[in-house]
ModelCIF file with pLDDT and N, C-alpha, C, O atoms, coordinates in Angstrom:
data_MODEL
#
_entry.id   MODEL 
#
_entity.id                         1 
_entity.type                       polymer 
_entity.pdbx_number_of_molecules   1 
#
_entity_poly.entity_id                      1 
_entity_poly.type                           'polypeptide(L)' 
_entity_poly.nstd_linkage                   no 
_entity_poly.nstd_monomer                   no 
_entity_poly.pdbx_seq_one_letter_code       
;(UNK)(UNK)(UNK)(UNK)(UNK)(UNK)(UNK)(UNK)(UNK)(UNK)(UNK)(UNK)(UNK)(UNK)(UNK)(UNK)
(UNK)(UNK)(UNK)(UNK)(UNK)(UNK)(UNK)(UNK)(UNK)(UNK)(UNK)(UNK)(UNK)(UNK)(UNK)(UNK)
(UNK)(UNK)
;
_entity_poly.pdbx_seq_one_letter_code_can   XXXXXXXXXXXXXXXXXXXXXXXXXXXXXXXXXX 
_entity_poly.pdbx_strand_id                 A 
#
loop_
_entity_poly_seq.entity_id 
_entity_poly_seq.num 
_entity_poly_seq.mon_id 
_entity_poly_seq.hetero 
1 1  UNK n 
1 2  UNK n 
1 3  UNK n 
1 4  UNK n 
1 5  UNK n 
1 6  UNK n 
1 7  UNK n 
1 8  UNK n 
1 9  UNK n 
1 10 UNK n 
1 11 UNK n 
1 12 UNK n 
1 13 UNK n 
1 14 UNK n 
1 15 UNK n 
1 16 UNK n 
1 17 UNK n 
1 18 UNK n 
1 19 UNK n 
1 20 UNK n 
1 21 UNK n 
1 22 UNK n 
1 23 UNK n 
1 24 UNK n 
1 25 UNK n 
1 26 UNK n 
1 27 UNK n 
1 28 UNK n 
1 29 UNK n 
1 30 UNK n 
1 31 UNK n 
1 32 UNK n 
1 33 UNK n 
1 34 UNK n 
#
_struct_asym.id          A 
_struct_asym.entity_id   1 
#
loop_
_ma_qa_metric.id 
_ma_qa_metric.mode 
_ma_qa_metric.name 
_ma_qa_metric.software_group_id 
_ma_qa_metric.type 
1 global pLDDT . pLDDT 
2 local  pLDDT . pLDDT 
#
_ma_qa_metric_global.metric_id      1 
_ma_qa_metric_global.metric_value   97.03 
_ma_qa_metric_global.model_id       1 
_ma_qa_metric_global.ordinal_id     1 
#
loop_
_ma_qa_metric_local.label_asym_id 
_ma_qa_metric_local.label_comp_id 
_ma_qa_metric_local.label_seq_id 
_ma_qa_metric_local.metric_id 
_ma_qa_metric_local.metric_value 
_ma_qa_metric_local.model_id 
_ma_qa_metric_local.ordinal_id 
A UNK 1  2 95.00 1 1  
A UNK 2  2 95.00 1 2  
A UNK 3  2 95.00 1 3  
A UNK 4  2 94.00 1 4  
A UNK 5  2 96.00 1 5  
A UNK 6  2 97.00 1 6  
A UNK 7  2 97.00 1 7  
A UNK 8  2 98.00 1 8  
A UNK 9  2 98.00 1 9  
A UNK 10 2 98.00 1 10 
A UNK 11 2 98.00 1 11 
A UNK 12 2 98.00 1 12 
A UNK 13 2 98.00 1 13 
A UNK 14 2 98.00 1 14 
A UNK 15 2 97.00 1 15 
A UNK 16 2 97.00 1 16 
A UNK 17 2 97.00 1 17 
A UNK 18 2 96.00 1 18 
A UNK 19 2 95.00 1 19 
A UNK 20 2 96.00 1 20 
A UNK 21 2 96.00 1 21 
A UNK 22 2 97.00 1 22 
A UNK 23 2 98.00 1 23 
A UNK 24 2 98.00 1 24 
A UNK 25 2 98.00 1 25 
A UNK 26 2 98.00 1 26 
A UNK 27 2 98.00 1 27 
A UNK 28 2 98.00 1 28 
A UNK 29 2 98.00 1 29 
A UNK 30 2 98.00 1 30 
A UNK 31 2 98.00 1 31 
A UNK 32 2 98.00 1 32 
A UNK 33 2 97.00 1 33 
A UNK 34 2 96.00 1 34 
#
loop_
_atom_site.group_PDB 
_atom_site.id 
_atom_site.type_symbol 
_atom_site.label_atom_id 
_atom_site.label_alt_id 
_atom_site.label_comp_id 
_atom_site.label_asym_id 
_atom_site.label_entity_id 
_atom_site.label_seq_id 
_atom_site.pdbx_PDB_ins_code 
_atom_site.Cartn_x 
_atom_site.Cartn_y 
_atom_site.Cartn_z 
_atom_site.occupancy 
_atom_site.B_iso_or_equiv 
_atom_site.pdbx_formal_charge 
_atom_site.auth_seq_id 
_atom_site.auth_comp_id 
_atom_site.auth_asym_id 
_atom_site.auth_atom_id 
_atom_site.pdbx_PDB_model_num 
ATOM 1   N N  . UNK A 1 1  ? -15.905 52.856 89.549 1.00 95.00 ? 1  UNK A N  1 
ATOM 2   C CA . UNK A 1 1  ? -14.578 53.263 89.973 1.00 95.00 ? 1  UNK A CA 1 
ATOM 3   C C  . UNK A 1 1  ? -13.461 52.410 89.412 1.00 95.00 ? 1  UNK A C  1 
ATOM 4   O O  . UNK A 1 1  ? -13.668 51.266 89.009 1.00 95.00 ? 1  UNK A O  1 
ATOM 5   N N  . UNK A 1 2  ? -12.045 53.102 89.392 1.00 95.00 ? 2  UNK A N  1 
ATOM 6   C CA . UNK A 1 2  ? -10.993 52.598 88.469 1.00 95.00 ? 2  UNK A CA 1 
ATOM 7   C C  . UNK A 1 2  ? -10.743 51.477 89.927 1.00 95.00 ? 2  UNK A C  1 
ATOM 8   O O  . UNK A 1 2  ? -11.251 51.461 91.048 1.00 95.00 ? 2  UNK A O  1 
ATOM 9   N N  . UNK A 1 3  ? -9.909  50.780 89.373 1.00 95.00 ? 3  UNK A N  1 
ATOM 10  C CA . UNK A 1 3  ? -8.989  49.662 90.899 1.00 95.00 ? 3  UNK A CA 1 
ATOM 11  C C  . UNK A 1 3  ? -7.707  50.143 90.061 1.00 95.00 ? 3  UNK A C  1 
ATOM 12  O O  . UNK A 1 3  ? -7.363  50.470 88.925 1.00 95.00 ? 3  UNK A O  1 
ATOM 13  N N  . UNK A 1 4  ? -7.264  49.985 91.271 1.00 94.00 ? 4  UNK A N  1 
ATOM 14  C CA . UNK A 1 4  ? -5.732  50.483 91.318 1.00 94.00 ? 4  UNK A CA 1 
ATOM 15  C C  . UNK A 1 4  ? -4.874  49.426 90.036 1.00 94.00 ? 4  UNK A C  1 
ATOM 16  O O  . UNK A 1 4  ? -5.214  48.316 89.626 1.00 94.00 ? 4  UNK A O  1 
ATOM 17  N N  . UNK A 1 5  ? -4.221  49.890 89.821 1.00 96.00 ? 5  UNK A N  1 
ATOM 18  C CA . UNK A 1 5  ? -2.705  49.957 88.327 1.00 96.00 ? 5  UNK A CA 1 
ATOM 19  C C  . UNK A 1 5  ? -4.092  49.392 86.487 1.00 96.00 ? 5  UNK A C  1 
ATOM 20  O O  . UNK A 1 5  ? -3.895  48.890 85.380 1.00 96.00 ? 5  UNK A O  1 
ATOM 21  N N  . UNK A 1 6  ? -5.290  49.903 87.246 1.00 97.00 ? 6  UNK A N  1 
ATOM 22  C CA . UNK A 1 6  ? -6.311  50.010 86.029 1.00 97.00 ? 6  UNK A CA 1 
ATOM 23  C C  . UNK A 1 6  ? -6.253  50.792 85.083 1.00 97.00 ? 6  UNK A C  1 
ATOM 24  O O  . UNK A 1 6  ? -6.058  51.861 85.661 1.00 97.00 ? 6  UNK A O  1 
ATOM 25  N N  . UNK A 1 7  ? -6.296  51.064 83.719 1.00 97.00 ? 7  UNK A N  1 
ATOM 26  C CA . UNK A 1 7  ? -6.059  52.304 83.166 1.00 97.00 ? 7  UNK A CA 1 
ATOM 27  C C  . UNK A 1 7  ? -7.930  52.905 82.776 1.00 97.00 ? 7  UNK A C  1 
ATOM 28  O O  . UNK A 1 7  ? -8.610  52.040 83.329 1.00 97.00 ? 7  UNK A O  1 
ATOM 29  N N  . UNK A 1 8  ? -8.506  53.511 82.385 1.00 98.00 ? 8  UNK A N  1 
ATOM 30  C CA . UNK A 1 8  ? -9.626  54.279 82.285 1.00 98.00 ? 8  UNK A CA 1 
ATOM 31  C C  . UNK A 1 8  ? -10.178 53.191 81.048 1.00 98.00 ? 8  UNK A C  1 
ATOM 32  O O  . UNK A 1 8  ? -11.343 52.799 81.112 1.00 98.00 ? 8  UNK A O  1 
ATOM 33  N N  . UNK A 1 9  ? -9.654  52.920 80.392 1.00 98.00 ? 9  UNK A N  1 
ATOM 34  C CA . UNK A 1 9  ? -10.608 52.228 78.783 1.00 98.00 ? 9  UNK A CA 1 
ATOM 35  C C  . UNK A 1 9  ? -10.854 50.899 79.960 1.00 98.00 ? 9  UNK A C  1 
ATOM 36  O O  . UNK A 1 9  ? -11.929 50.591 80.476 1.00 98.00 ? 9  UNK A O  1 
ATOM 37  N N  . UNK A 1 10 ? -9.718  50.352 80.149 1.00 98.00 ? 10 UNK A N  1 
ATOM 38  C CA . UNK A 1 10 ? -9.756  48.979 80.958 1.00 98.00 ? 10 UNK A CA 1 
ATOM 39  C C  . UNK A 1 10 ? -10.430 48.893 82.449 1.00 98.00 ? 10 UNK A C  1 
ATOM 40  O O  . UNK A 1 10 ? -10.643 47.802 82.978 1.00 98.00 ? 10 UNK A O  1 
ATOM 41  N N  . UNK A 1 11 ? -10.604 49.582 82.798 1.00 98.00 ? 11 UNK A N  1 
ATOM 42  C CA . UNK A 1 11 ? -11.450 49.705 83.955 1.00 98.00 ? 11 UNK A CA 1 
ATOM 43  C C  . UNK A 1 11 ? -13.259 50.132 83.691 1.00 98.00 ? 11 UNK A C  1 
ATOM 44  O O  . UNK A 1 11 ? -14.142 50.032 84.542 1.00 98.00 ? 11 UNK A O  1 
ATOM 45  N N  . UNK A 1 12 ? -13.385 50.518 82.537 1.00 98.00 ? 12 UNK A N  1 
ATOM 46  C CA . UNK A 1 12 ? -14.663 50.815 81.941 1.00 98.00 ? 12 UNK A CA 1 
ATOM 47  C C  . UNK A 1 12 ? -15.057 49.427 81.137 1.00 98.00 ? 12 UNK A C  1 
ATOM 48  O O  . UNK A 1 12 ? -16.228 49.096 81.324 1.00 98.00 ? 12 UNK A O  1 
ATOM 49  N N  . UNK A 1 13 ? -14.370 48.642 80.363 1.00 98.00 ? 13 UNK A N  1 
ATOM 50  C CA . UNK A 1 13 ? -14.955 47.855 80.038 1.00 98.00 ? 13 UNK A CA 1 
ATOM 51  C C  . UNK A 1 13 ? -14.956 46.442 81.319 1.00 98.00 ? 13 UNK A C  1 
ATOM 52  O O  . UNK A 1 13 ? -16.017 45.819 81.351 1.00 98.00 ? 13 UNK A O  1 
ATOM 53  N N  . UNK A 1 14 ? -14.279 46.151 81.922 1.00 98.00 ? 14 UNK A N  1 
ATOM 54  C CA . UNK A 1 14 ? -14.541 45.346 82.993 1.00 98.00 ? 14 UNK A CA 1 
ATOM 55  C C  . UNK A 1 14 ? -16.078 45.795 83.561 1.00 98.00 ? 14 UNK A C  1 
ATOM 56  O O  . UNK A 1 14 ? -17.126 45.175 83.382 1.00 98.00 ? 14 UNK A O  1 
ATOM 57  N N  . UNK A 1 15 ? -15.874 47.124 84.336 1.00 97.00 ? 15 UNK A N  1 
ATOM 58  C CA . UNK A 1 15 ? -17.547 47.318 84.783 1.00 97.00 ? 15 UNK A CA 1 
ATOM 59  C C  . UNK A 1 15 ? -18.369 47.296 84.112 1.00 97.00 ? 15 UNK A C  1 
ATOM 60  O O  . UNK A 1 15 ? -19.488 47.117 84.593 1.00 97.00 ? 15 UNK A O  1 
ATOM 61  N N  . UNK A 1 16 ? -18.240 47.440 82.911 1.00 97.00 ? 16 UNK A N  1 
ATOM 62  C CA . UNK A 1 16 ? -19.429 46.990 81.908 1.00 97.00 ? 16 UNK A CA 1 
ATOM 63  C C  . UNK A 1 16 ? -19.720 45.681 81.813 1.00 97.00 ? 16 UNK A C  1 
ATOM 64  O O  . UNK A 1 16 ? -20.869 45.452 82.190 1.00 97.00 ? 16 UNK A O  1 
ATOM 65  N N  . UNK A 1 17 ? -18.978 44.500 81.367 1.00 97.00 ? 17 UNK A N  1 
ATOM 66  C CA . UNK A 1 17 ? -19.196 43.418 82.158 1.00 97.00 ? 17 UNK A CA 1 
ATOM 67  C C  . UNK A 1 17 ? -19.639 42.756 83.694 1.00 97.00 ? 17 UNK A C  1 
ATOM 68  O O  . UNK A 1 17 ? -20.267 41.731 83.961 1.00 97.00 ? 17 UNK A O  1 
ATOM 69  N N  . UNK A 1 18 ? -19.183 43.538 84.350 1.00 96.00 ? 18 UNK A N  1 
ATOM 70  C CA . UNK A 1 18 ? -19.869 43.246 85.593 1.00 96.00 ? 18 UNK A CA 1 
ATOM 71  C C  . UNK A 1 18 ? -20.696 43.629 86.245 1.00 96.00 ? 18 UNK A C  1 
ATOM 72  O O  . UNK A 1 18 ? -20.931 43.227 87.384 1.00 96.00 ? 18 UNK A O  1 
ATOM 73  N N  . UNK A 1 19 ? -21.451 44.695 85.495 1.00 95.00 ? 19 UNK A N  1 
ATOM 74  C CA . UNK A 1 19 ? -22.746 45.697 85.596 1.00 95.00 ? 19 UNK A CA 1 
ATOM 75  C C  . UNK A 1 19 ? -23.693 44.954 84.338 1.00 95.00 ? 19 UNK A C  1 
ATOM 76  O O  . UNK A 1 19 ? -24.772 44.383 84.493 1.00 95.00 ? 19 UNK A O  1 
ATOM 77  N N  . UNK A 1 20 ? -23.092 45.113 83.322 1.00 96.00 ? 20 UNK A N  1 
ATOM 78  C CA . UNK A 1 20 ? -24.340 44.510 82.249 1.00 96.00 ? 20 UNK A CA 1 
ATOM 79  C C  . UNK A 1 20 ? -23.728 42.899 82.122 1.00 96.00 ? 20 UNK A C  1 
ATOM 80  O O  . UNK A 1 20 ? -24.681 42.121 82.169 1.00 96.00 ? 20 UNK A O  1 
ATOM 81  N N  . UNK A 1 21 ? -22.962 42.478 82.035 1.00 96.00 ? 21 UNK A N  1 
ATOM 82  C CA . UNK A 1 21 ? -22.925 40.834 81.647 1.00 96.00 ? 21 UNK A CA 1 
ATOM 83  C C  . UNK A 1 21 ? -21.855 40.872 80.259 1.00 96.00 ? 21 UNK A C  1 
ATOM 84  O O  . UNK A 1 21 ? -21.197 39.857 80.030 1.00 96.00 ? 21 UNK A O  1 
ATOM 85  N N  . UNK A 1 22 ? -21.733 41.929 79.466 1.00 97.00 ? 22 UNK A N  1 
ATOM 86  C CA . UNK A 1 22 ? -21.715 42.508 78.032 1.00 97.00 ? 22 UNK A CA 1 
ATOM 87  C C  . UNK A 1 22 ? -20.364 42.780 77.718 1.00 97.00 ? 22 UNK A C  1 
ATOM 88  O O  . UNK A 1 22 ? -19.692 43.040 78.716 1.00 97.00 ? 22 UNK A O  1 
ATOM 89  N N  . UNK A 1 23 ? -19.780 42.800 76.683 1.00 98.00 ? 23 UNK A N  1 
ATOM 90  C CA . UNK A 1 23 ? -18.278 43.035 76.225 1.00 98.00 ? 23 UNK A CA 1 
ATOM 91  C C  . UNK A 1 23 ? -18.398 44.161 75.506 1.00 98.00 ? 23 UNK A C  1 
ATOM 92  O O  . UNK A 1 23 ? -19.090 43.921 74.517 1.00 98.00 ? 23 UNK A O  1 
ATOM 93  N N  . UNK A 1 24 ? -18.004 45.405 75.549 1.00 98.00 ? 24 UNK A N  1 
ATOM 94  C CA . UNK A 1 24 ? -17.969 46.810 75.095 1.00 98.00 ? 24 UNK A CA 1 
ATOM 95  C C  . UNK A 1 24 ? -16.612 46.597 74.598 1.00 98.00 ? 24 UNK A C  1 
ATOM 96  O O  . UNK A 1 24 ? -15.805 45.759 75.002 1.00 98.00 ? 24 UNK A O  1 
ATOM 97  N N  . UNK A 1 25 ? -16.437 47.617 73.501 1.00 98.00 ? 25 UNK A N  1 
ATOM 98  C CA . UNK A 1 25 ? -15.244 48.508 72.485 1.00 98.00 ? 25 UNK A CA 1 
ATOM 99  C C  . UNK A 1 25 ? -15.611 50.028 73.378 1.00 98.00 ? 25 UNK A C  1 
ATOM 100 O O  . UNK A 1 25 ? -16.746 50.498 73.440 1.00 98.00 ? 25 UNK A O  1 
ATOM 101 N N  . UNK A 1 26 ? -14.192 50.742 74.131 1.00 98.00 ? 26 UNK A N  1 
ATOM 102 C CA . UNK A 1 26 ? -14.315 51.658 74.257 1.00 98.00 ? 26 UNK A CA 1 
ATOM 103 C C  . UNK A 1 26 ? -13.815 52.956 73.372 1.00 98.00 ? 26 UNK A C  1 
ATOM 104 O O  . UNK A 1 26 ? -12.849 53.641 73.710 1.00 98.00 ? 26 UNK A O  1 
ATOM 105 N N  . UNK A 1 27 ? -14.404 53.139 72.491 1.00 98.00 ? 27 UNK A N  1 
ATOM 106 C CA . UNK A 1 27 ? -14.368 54.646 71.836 1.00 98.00 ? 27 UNK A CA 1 
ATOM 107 C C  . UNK A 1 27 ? -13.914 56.027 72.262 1.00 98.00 ? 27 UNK A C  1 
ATOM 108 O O  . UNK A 1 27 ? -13.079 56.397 73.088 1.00 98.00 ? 27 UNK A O  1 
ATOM 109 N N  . UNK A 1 28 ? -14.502 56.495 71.666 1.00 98.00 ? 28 UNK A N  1 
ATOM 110 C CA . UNK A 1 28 ? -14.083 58.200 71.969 1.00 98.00 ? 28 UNK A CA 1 
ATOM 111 C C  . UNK A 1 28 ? -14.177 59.011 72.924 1.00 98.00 ? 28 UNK A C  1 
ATOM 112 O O  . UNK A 1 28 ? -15.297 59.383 73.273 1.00 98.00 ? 28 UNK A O  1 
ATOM 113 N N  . UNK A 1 29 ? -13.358 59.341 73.385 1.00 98.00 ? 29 UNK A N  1 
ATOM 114 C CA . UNK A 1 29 ? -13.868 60.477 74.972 1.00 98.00 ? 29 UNK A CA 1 
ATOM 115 C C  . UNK A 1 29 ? -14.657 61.170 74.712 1.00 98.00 ? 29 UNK A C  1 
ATOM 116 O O  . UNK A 1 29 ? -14.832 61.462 73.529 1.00 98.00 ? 29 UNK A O  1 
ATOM 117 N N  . UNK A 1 30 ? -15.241 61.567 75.457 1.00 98.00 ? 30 UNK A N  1 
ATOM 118 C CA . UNK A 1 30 ? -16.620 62.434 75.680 1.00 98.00 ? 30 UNK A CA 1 
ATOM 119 C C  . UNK A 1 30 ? -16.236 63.877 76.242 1.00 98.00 ? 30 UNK A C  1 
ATOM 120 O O  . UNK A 1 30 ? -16.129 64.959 75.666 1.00 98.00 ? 30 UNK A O  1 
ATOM 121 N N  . UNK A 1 31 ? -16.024 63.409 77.914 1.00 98.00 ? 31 UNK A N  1 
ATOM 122 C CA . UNK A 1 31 ? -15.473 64.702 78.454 1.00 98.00 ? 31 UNK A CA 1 
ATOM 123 C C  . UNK A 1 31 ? -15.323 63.743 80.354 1.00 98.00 ? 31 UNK A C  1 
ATOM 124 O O  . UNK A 1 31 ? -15.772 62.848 81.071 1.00 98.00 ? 31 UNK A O  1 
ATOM 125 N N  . UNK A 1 32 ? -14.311 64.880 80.232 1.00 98.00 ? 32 UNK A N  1 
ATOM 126 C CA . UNK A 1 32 ? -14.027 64.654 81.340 1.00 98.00 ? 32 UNK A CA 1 
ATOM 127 C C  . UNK A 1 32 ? -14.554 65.647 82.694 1.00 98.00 ? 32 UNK A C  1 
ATOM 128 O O  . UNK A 1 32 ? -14.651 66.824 82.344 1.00 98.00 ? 32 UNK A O  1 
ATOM 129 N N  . UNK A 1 33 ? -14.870 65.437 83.989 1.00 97.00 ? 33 UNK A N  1 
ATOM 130 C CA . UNK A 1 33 ? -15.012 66.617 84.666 1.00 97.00 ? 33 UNK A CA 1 
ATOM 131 C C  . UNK A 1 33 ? -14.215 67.558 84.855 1.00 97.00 ? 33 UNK A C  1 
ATOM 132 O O  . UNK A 1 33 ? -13.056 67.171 85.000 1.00 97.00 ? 33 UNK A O  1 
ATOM 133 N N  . UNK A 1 34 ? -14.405 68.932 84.929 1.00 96.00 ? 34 UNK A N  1 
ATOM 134 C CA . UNK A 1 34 ? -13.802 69.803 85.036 1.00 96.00 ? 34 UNK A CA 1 
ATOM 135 C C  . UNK A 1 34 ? -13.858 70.857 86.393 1.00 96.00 ? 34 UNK A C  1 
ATOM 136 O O  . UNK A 1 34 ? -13.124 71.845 86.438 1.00 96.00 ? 34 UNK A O  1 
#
């Protein structure tokens, strides 16, 4: 989940760090739900 004034790239690579330990480049959208 995002935390509040987070934007989507920056809130994905934080939990990736704090889920894997790991520093991610976030890339290309995929998809979003619809």
């Amino acid at each position: 989940g995002l935390e509040f004034g987070e934007g989507t790239r920056d809130g994905l690579a934080r939990e990736f760090i704090e889920e894997t330990g790991i520093t991610v480049t976030v890339g290309a959208h995929l998809y979003t739900t619809d």
